[in-house]
PDB file of N, CA and C in Angstrom:
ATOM      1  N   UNK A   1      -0.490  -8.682  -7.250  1.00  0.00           N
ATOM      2  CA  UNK A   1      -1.591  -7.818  -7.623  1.00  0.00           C
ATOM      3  C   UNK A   1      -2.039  -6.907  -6.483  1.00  0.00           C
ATOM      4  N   UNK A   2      -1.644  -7.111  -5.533  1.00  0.00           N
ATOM      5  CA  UNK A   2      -2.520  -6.500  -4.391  1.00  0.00           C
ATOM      6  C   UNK A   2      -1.757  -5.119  -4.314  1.00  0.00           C
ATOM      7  N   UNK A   3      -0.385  -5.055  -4.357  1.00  0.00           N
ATOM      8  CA  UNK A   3      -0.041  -3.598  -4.031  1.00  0.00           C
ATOM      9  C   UNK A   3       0.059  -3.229  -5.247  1.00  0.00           C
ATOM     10  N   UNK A   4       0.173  -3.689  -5.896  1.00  0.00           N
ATOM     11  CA  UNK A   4      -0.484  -2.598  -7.889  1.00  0.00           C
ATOM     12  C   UNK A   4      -2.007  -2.343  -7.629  1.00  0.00           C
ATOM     13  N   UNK A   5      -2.580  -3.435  -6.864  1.00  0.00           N
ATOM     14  CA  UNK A   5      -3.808  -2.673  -7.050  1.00  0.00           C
ATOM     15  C   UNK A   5      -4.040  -1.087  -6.178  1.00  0.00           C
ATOM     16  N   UNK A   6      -3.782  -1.566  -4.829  1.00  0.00           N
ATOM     17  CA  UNK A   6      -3.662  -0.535  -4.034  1.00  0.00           C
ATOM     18  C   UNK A   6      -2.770   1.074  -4.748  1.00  0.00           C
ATOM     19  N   UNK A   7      -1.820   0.945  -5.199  1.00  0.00           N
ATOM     20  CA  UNK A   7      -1.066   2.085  -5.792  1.00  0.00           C
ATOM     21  C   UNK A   7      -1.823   2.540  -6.808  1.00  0.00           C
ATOM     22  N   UNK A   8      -2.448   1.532  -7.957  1.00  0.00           N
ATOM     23  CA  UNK A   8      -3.309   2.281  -8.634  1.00  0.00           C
ATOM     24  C   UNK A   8      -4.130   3.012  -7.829  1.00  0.00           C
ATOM     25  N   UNK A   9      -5.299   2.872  -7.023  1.00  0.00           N
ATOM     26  CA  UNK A   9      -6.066   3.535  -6.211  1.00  0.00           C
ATOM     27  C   UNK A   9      -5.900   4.532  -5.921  1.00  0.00           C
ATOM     28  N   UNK A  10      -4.907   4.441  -5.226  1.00  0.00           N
ATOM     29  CA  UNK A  10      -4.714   5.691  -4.076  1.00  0.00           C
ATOM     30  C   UNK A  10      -3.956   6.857  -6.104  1.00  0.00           C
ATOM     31  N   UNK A  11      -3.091   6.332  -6.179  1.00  0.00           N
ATOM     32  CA  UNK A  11      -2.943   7.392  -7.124  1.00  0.00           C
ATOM     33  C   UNK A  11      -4.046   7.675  -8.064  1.00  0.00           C
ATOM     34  N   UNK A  12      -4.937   7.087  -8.186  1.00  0.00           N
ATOM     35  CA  UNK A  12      -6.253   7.773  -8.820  1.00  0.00           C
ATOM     36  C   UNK A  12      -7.060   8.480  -7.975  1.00  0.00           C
ATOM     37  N   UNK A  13      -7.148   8.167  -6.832  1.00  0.00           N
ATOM     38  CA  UNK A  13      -7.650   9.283  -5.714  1.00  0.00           C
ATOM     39  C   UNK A  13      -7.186  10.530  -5.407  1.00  0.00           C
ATOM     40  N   UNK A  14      -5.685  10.295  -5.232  1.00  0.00           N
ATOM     41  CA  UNK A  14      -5.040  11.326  -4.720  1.00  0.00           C
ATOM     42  C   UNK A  14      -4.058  12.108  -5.960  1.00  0.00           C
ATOM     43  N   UNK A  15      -4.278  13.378  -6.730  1.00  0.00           N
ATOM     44  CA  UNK A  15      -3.721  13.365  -7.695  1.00  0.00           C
ATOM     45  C   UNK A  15      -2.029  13.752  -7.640  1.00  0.00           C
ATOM     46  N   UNK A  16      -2.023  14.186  -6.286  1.00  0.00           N
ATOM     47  CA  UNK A  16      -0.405  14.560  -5.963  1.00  0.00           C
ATOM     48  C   UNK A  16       0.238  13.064  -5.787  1.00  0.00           C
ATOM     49  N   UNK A  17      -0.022  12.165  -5.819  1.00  0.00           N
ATOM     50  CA  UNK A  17       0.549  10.826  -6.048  1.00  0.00           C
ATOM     51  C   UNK A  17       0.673  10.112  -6.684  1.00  0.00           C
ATOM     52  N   UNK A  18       0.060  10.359  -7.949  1.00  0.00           N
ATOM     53  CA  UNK A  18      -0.096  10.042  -9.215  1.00  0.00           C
ATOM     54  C   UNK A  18       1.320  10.181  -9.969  1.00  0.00           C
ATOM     55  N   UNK A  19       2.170  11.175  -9.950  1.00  0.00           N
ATOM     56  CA  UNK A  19       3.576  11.269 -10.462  1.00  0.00           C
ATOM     57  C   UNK A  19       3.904  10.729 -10.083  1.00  0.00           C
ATOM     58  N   UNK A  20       4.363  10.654  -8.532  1.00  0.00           N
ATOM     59  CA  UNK A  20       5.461   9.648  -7.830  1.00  0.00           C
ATOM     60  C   UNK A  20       5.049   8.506  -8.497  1.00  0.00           C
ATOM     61  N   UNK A  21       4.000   7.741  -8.758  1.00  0.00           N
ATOM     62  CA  UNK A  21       3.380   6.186  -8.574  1.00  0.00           C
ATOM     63  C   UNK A  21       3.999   6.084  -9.988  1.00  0.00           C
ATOM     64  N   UNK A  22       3.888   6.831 -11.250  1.00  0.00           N
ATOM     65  CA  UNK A  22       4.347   6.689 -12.474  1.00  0.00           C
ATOM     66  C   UNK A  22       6.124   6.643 -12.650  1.00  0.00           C
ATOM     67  N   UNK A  23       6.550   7.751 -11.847  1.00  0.00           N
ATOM     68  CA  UNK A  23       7.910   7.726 -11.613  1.00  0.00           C
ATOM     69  C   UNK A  23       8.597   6.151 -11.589  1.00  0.00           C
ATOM     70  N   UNK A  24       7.811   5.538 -10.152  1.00  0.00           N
ATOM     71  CA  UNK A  24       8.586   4.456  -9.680  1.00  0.00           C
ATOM     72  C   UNK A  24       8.326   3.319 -10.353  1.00  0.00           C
ATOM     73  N   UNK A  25       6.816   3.534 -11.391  1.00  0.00           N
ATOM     74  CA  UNK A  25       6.751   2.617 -12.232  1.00  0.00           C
ATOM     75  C   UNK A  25       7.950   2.619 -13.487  1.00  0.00           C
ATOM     76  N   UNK A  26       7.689   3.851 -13.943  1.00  0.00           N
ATOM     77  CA  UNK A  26       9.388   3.950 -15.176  1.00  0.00           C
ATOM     78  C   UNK A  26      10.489   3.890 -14.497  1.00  0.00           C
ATOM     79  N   UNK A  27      11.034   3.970 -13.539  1.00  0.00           N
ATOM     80  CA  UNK A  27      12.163   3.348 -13.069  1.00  0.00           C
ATOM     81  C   UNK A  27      12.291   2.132 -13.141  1.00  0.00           C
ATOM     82  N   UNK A  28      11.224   1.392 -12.006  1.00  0.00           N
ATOM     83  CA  UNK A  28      11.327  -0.379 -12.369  1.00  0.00           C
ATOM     84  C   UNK A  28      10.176  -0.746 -13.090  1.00  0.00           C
ATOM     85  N   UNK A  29      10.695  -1.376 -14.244  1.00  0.00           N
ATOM     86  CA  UNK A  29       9.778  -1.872 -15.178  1.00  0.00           C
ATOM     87  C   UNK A  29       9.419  -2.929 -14.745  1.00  0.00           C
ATOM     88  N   UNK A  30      10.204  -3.795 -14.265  1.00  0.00           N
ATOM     89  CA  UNK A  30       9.471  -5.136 -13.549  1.00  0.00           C
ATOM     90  C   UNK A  30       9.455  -5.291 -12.044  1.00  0.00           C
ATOM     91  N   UNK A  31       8.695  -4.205 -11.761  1.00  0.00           N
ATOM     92  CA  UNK A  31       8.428  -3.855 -10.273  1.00  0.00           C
ATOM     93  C   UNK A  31       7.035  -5.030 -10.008  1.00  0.00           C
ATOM     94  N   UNK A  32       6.421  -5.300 -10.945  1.00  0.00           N
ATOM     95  CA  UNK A  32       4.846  -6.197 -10.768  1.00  0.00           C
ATOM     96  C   UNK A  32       5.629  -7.626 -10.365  1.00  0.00           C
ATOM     97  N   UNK A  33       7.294  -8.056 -10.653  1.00  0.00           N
ATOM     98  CA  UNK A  33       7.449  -9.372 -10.322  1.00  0.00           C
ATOM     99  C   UNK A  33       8.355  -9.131  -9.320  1.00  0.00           C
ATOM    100  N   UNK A  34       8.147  -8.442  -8.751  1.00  0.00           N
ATOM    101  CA  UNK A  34       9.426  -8.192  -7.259  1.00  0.00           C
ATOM    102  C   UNK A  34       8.722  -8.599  -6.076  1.00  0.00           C
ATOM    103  N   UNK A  35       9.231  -8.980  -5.107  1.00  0.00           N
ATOM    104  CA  UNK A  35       8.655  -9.326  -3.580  1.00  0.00           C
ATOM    105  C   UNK A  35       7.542  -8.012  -3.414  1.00  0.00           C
ATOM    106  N   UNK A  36       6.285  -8.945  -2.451  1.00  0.00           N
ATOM    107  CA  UNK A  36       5.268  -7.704  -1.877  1.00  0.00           C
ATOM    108  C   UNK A  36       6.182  -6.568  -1.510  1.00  0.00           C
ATOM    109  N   UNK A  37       7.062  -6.683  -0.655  1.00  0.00           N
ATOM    110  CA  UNK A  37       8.099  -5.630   0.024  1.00  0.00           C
ATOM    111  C   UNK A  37       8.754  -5.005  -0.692  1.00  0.00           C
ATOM    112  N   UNK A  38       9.210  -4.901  -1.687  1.00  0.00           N
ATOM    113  CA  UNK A  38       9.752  -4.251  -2.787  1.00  0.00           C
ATOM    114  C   UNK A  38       8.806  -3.375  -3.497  1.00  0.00           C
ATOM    115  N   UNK A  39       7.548  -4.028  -4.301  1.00  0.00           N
ATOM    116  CA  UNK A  39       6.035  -3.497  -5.020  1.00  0.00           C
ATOM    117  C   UNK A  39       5.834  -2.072  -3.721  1.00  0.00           C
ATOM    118  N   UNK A  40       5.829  -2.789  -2.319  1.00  0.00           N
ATOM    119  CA  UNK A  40       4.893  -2.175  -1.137  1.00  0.00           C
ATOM    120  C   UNK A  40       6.265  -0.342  -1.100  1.00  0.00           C
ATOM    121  N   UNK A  41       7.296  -0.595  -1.011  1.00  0.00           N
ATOM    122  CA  UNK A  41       7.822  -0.014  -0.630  1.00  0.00           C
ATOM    123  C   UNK A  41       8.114   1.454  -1.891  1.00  0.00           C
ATOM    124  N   UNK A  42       8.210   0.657  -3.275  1.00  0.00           N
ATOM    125  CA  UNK A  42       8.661   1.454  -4.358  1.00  0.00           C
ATOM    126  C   UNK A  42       7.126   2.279  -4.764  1.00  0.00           C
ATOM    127  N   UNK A  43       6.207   1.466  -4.897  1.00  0.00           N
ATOM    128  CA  UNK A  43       5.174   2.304  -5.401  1.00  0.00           C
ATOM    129  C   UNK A  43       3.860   2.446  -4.413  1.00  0.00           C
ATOM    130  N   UNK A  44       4.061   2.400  -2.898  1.00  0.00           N
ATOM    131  CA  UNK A  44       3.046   3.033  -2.677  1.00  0.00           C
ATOM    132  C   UNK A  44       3.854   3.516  -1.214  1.00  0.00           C
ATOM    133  N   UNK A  45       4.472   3.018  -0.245  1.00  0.00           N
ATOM    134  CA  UNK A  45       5.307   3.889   0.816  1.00  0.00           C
ATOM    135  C   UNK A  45       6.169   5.146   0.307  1.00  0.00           C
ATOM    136  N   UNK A  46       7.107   4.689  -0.194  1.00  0.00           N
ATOM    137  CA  UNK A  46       7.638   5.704  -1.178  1.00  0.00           C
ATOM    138  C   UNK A  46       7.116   7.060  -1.932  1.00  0.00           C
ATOM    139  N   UNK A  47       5.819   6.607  -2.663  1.00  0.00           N
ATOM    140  CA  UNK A  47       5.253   7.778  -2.892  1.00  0.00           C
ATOM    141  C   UNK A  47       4.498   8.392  -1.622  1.00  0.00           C
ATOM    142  N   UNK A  48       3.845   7.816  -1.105  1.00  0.00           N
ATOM    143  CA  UNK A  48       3.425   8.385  -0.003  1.00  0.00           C
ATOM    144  C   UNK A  48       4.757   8.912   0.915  1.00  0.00           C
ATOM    145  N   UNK A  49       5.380   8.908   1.554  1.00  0.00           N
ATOM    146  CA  UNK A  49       6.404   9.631   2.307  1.00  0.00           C
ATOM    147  C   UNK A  49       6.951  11.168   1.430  1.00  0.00           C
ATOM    148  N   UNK A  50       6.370  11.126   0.348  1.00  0.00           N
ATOM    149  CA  UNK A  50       7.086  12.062  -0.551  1.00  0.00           C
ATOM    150  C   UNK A  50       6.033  12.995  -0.456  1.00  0.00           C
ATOM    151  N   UNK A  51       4.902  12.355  -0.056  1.00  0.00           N
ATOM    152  CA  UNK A  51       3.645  13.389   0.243  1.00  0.00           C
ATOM    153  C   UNK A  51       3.541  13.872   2.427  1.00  0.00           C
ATOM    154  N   UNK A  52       4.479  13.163   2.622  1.00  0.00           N
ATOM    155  CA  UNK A  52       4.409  13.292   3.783  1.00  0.00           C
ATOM    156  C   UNK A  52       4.753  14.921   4.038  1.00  0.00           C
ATOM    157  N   UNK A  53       6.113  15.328   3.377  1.00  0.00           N
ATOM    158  CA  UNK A  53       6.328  16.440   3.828  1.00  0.00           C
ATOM    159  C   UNK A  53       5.645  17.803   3.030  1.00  0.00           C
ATOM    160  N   UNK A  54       4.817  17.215   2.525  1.00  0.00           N
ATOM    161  CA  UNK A  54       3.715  18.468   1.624  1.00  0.00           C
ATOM    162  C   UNK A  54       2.387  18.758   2.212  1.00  0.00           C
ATOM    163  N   UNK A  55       1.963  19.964   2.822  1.00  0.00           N
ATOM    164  CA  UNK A  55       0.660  20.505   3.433  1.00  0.00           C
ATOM    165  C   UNK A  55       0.267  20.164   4.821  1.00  0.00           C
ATOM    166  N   UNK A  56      -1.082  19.612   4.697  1.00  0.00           N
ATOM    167  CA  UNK A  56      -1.461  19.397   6.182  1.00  0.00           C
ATOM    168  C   UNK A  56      -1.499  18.067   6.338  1.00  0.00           C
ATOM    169  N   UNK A  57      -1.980  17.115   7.335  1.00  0.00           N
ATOM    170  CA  UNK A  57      -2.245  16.103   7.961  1.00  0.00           C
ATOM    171  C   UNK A  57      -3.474  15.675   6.892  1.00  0.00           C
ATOM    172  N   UNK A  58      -3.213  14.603   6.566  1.00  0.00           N
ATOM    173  CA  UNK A  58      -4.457  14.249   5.509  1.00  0.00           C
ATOM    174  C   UNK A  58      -5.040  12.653   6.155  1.00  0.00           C
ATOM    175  N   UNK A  59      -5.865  12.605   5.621  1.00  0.00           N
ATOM    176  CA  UNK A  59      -5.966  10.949   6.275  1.00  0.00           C
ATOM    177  C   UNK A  59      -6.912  10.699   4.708  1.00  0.00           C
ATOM    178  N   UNK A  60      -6.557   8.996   4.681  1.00  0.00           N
ATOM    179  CA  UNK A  60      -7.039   8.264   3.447  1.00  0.00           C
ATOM    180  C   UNK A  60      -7.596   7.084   4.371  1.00  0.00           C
ATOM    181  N   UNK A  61      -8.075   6.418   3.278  1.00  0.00           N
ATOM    182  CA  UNK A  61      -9.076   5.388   4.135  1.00  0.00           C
ATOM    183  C   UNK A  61      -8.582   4.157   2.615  1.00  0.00           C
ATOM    184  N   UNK A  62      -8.283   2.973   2.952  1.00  0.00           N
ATOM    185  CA  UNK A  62      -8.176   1.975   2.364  1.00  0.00           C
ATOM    186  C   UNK A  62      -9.066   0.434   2.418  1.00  0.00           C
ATOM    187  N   UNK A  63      -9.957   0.286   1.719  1.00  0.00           N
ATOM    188  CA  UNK A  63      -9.963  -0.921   2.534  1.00  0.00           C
ATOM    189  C   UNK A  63      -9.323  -2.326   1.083  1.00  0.00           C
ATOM    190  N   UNK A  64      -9.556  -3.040   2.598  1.00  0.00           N
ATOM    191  CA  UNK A  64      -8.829  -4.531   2.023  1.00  0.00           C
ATOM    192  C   UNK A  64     -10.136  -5.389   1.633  1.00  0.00           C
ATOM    193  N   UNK A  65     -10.659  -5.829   0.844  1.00  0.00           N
ATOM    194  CA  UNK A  65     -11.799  -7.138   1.013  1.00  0.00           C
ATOM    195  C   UNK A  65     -11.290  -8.695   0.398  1.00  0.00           C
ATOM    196  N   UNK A  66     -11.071  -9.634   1.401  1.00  0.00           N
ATOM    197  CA  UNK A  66     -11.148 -11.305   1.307  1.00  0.00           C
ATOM    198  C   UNK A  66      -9.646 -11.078   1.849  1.00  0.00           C
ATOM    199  N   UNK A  67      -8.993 -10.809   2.666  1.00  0.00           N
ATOM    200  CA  UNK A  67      -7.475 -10.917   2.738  1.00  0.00           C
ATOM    201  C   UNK A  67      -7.235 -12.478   2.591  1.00  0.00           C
ATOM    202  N   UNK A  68      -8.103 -13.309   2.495  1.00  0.00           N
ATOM    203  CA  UNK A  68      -8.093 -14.677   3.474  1.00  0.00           C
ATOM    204  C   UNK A  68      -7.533 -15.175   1.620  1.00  0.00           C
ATOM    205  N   UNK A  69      -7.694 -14.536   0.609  1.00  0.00           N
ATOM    206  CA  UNK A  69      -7.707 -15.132  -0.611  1.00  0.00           C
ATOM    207  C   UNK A  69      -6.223 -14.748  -1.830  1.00  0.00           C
ATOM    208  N   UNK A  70      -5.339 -14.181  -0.394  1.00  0.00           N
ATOM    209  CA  UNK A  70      -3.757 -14.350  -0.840  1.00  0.00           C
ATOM    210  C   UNK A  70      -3.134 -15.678  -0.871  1.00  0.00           C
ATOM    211  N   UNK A  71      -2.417 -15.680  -2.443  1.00  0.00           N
ATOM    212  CA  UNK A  71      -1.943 -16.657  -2.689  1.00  0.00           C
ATOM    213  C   UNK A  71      -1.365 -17.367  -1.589  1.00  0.00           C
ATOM    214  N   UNK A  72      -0.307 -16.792  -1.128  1.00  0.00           N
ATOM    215  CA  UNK A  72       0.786 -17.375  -0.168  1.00  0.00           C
ATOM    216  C   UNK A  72      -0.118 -17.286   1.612  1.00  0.00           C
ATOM    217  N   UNK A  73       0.382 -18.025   2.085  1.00  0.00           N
ATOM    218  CA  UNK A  73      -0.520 -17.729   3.422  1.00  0.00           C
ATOM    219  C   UNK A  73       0.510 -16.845   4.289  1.00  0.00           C
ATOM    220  N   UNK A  74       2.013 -17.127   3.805  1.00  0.00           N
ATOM    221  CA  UNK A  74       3.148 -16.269   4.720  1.00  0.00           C
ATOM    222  C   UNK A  74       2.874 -14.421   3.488  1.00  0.00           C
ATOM    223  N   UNK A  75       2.151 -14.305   2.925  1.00  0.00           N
ATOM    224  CA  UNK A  75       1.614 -13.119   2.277  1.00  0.00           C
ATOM    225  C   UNK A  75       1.040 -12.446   2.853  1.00  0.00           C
ATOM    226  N   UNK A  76       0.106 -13.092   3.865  1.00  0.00           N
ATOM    227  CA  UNK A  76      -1.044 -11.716   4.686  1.00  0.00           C
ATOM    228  C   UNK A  76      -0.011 -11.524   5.585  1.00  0.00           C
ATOM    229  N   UNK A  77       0.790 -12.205   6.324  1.00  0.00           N
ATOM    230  CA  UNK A  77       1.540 -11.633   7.585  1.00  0.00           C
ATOM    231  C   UNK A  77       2.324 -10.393   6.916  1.00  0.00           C
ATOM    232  N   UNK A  78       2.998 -10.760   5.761  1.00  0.00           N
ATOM    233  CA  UNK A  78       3.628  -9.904   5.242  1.00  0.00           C
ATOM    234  C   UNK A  78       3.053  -8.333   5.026  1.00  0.00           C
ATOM    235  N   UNK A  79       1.845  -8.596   4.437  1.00  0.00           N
ATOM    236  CA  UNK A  79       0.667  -7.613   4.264  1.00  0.00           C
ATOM    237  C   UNK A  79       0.682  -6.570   5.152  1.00  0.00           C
ATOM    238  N   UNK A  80      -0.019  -7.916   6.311  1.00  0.00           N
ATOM    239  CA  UNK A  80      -0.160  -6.544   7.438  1.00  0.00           C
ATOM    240  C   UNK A  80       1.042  -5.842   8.417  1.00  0.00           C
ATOM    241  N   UNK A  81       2.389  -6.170   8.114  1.00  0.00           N
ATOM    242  CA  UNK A  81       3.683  -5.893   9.166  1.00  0.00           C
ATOM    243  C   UNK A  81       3.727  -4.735   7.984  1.00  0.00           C
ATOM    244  N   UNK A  82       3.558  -4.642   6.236  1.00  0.00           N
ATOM    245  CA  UNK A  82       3.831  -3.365   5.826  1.00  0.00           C
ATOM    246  C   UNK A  82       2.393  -2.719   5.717  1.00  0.00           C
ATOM    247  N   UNK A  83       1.300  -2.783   5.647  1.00  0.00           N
ATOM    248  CA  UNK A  83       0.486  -1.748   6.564  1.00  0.00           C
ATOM    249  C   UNK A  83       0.722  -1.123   7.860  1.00  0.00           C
ATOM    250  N   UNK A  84       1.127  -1.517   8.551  1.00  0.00           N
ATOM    251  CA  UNK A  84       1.574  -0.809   9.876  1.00  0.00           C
ATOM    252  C   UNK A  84       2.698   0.177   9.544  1.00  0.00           C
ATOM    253  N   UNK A  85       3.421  -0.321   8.559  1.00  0.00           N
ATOM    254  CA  UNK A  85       4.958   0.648   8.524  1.00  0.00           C
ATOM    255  C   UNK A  85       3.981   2.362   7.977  1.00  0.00           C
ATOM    256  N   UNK A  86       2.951   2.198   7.511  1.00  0.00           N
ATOM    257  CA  UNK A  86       2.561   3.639   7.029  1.00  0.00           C
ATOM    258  C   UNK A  86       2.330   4.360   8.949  1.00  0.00           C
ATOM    259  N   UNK A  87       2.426   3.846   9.207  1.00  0.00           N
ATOM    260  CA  UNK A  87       2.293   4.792  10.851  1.00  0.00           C
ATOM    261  C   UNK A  87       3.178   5.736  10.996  1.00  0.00           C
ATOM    262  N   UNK A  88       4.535   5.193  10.756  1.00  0.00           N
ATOM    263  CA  UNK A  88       5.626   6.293  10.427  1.00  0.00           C
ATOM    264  C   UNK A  88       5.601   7.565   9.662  1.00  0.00           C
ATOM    265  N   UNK A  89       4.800   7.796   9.066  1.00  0.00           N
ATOM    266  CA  UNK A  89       4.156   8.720   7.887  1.00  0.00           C
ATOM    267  C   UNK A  89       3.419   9.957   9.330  1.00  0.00           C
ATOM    268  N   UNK A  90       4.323  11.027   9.305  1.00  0.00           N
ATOM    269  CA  UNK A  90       3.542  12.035  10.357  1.00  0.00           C
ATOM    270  C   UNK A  90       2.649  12.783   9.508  1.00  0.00           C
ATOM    271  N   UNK A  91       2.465  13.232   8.404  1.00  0.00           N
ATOM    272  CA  UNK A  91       0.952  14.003   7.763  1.00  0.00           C
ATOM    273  C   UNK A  91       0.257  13.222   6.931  1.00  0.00           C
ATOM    274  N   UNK A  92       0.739  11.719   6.386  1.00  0.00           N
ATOM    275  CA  UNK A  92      -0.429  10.936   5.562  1.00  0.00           C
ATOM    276  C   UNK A  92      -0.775  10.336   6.970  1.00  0.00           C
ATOM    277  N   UNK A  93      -2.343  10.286   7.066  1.00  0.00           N
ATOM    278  CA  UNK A  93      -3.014   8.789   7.780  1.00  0.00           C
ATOM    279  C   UNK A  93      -3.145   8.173   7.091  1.00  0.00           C
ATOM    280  N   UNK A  94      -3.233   6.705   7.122  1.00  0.00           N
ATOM    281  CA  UNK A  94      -3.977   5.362   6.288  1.00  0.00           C
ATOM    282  C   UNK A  94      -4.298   5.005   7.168  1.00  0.00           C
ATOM    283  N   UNK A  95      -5.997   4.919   6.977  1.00  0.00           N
ATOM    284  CA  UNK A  95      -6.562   4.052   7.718  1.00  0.00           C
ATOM    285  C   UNK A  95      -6.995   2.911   6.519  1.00  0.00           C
ATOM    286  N   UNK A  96      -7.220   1.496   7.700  1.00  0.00           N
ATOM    287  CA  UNK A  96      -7.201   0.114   6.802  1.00  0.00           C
ATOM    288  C   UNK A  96      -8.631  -0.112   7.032  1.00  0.00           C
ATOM    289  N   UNK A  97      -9.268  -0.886   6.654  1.00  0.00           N
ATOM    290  CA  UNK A  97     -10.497  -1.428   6.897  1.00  0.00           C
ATOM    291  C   UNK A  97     -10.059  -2.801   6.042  1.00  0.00           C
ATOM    292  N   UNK A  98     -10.118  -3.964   6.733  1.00  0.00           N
ATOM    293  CA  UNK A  98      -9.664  -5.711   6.397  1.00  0.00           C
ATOM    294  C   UNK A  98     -10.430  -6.310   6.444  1.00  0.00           C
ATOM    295  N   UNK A  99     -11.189  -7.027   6.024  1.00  0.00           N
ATOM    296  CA  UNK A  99     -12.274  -7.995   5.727  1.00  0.00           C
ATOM    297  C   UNK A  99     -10.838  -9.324   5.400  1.00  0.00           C
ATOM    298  N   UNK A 100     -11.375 -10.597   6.097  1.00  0.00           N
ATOM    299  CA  UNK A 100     -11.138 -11.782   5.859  1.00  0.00           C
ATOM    300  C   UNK A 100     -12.297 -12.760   6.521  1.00  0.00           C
ATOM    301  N   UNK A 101     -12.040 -13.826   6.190  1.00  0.00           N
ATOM    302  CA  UNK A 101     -13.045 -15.306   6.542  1.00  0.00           C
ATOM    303  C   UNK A 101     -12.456 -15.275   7.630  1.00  0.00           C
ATOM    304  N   UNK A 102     -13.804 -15.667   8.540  1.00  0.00           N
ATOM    305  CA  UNK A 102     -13.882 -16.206  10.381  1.00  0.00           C
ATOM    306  C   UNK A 102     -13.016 -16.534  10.445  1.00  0.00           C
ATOM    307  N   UNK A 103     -12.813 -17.941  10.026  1.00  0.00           N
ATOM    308  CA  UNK A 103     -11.695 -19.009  10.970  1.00  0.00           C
ATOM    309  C   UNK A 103      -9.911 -18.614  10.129  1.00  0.00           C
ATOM    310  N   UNK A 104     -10.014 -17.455   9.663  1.00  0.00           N
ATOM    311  CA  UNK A 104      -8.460 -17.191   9.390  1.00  0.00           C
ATOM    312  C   UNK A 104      -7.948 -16.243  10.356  1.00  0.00           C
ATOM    313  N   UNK A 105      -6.671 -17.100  10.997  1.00  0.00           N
ATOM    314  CA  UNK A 105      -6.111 -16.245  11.843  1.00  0.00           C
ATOM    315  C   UNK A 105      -5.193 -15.019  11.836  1.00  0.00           C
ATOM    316  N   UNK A 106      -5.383 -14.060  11.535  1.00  0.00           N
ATOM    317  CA  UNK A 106      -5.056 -12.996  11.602  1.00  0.00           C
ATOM    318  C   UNK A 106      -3.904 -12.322  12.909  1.00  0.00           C
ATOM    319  N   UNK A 107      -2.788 -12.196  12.296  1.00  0.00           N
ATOM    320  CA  UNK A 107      -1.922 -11.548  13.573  1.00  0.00           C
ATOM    321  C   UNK A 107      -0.860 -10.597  12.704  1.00  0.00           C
TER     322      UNK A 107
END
């Protein structure tokens, strides 16, 4: 759920991302049961890089709230190693804003 949720978002925010996000949804129909890394890569890196080479430098703002309340606990690491991969992106910014519980360790 987390990167369907996120892809919905941003493609309701951003309307030039809205095709791509539909695209990669009718391509894979069962993109909702594929690894985070697969979901992360097809419908929201993917479209975003496709916006990379269109206009100016844009920056988006995302936030995360309860990370601490992913199923899998090897899920947030996962999480945050493909949040970082949007750095590669030279005209989208994503910025993150992460909320989790104190005593979860975060790396």
């Amino acid at each position: 759920k987390f990167v369907t949720s996120i892809a919905v978002q941003l493609a309701t925010s951003i309307s030039a991302l809205r095709q791509y996000v539909n695209d990669a949804v009718t391509e894979r129909s069962d993109i909702a049961s594929r690894s985070l890394r697969d979901q992360w890569h097809e419908l929201v890196f993917g479209p975003l890089s496709k916006l990379d080479g269109i206009g100016r430098r844009t920056l988006y703002v995302v936030v995360v709230d309860a990370l601490n309340e992913c199923d899998e606990e090897n899920d947030i690491q996962v999480i945050l190693h493909l949040l970082v991969e949007v750095r590669s992106l030279e005209r989208v910014r994503l910025r993150v804003f992460l909320t989790s519980r104190p005593e979860m360790e975060l790396s």
